[in-house]
Protein backbone atom coordinates (compact mmCIF):
# COMPACT_ATOMS: atom_id res chain seq x y z
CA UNK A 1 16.97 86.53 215.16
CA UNK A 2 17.15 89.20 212.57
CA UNK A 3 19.56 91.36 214.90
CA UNK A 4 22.21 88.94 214.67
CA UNK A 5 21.64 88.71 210.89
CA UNK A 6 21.99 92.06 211.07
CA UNK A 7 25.00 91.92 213.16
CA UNK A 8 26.60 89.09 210.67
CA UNK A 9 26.13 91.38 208.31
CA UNK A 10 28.10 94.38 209.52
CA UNK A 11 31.39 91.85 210.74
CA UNK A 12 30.92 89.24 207.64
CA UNK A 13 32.15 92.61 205.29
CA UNK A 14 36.09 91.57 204.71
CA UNK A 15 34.98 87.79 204.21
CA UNK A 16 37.03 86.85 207.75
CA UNK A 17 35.91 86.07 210.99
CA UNK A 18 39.00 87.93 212.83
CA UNK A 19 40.68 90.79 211.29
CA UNK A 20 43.76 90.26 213.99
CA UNK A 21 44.17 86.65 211.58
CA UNK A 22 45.99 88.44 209.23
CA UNK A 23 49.34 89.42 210.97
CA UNK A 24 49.05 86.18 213.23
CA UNK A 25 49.24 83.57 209.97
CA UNK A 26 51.76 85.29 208.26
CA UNK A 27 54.74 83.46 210.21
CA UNK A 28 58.47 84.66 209.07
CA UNK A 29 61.21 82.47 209.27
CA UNK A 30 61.95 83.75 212.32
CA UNK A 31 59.48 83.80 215.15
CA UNK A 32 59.04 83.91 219.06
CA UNK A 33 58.38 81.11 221.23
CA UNK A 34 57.02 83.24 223.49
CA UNK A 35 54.87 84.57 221.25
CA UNK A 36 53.67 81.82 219.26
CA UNK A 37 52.74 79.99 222.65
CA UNK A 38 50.25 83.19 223.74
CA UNK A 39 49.39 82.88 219.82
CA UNK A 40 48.01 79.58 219.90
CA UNK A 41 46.52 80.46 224.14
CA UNK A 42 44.85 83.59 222.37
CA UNK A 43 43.16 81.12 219.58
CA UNK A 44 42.01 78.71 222.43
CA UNK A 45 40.27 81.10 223.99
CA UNK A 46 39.04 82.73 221.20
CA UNK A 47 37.36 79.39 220.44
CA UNK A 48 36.32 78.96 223.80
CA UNK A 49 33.97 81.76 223.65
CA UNK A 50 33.26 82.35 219.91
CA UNK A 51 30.24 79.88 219.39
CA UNK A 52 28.64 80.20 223.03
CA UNK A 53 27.89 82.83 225.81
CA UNK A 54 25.49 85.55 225.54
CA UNK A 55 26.21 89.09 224.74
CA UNK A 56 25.94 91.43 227.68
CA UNK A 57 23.80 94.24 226.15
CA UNK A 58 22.32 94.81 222.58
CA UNK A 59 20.81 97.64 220.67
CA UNK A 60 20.03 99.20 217.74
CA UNK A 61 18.99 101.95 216.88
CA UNK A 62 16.74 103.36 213.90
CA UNK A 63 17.15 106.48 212.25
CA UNK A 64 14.88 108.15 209.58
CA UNK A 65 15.64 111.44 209.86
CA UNK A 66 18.64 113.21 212.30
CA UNK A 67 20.36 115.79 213.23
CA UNK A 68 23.53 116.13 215.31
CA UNK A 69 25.30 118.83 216.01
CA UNK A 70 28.56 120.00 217.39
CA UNK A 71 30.00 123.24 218.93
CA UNK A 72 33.39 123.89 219.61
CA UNK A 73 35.36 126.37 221.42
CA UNK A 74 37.47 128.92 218.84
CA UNK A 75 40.83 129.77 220.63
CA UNK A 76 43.45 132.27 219.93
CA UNK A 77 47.60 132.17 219.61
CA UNK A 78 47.69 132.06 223.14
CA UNK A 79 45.36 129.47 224.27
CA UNK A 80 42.04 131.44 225.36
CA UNK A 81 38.29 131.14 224.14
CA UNK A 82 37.84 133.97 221.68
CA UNK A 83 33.89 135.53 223.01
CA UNK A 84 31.25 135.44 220.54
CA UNK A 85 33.28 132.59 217.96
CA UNK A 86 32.50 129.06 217.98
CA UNK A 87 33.17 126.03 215.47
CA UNK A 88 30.23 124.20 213.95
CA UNK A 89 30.14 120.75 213.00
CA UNK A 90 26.56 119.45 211.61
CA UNK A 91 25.32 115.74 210.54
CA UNK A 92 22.36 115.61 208.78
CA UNK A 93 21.34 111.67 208.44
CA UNK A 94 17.97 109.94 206.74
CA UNK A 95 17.31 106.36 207.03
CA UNK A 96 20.66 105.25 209.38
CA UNK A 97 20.48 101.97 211.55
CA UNK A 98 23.07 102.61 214.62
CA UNK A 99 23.81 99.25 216.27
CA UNK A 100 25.97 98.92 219.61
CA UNK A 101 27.04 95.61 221.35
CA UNK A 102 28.65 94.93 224.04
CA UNK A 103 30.60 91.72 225.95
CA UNK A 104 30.04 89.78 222.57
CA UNK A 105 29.16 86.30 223.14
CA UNK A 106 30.35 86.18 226.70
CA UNK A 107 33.77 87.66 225.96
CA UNK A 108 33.51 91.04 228.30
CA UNK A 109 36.49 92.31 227.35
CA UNK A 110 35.05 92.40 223.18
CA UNK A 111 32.50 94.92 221.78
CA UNK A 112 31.08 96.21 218.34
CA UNK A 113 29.66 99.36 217.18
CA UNK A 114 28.02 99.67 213.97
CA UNK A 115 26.90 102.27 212.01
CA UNK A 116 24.35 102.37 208.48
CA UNK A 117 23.40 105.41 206.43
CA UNK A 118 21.61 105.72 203.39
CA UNK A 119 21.96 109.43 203.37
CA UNK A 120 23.99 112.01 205.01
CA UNK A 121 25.21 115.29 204.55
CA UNK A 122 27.96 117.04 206.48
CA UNK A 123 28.57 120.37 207.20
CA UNK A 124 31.52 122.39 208.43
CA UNK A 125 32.78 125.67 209.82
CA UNK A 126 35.79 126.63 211.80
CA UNK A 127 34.60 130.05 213.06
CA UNK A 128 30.75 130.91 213.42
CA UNK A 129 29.32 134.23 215.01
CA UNK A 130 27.39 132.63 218.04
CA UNK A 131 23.74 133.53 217.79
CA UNK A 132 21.76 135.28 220.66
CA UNK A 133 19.25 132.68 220.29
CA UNK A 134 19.24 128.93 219.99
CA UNK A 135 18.48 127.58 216.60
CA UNK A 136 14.49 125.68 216.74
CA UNK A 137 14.66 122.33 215.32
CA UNK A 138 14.10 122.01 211.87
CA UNK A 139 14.91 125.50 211.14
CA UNK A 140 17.53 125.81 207.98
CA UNK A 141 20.32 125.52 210.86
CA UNK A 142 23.46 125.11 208.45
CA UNK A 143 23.13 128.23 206.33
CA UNK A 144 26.38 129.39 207.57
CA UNK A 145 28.05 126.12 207.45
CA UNK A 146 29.97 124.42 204.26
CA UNK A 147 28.67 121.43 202.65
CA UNK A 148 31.75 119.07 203.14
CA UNK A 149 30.86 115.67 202.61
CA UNK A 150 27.20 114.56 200.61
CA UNK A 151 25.97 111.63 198.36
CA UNK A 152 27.81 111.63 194.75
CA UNK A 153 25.42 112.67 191.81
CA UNK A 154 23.54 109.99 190.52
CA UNK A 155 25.19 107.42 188.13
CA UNK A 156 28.28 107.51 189.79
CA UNK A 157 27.01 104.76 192.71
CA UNK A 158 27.53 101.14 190.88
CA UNK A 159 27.12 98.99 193.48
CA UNK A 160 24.04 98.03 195.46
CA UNK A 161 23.77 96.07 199.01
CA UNK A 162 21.65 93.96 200.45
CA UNK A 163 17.96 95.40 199.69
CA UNK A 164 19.17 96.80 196.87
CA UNK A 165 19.54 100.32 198.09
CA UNK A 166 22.51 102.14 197.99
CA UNK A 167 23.67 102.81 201.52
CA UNK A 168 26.25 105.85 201.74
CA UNK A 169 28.04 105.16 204.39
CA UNK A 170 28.48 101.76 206.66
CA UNK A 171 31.51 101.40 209.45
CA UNK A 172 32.05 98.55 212.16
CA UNK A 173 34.21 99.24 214.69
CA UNK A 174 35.38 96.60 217.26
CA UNK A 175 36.54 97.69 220.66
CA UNK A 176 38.63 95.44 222.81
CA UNK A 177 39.86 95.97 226.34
């Protein structure tokens, strides 16, 4: 029960129930037939499905403290892998909920990924010496990297969500196929 409150949540943000609804109301005075007809099939289905069927798989995950990193391949003019370069990306996250779900409500072709930070800092650097030696985890890994993106200073955050914290960062994304 609280997952799909959870869930509601995360698709409830824009105040609609189908972001496609927007270009689909807004008739012109000129229109389709065609098109209106798979219009109003589309909307059948939709309604079919919305309010029954089970989702195919479901999870979330919790995050109080993370680290993700990313290496990338520096190249030259011509194309090649320069020896000894790489690219860094790092993503240091505290208190994130990462929530995934998949054939939504018995629609297999419809999907949602959704993601909940409180805190994160990003770091960046296009061309980093590689090291001889892996870096051990919770070593001070991003002292070569920029500081790119990071919370805003306090008093500049106005607006507080549910549990009255102030979440950084939250993004839904819906996948169709």
């Amino acid at each position: 029960m609280k997952r799909r409150t959870q869930f509601t949540l995360y698709t409830a943000a824009n105040g609609q129930r189908d972001s496609d609804s927007d270009s689909e109301d807004n008739d012109g005075v000129y229109y389709s037939v065609y098109d209106h007809g798979q219009r109003q099939k589309r909307k059948q289905q939709m309604e079919k499905t919305s309010h029954t069927g089970q989702s195919k798989v479901a999870v979330t995950l919790s995050i109080s403290q993370g680290v993700f990193n990313i290496y990338t391949p520096v190249r030259d003019s011509s194309g090649n892998v320069i020896p000894g370069q790489h690219g860094e990306i790092e993503l240091q996250v505290s208190e994130g909920n990462l929530f995934s779900v998949s054939g939504y409500k018995g629609n297999a072709g419809l999907g949602f990924v959704c993601l909940q930070v409180n805190q994160a800092d990003f770091y960046h650097n296009g061309l980093v010496t590689t090291p001889q030696e892996m870096k051990l985890v919770g070593s001070d890994s991003c002292s070569n990297l920029d500081r790119t993106i990071y919370r805003s200073d306090c008093g500049s955050l106005t607006k507080p969500t549910g549990d009255n914290k102030l979440d950084m960062l939250t993004v839904s994304i819906r996948i169709t196929s």
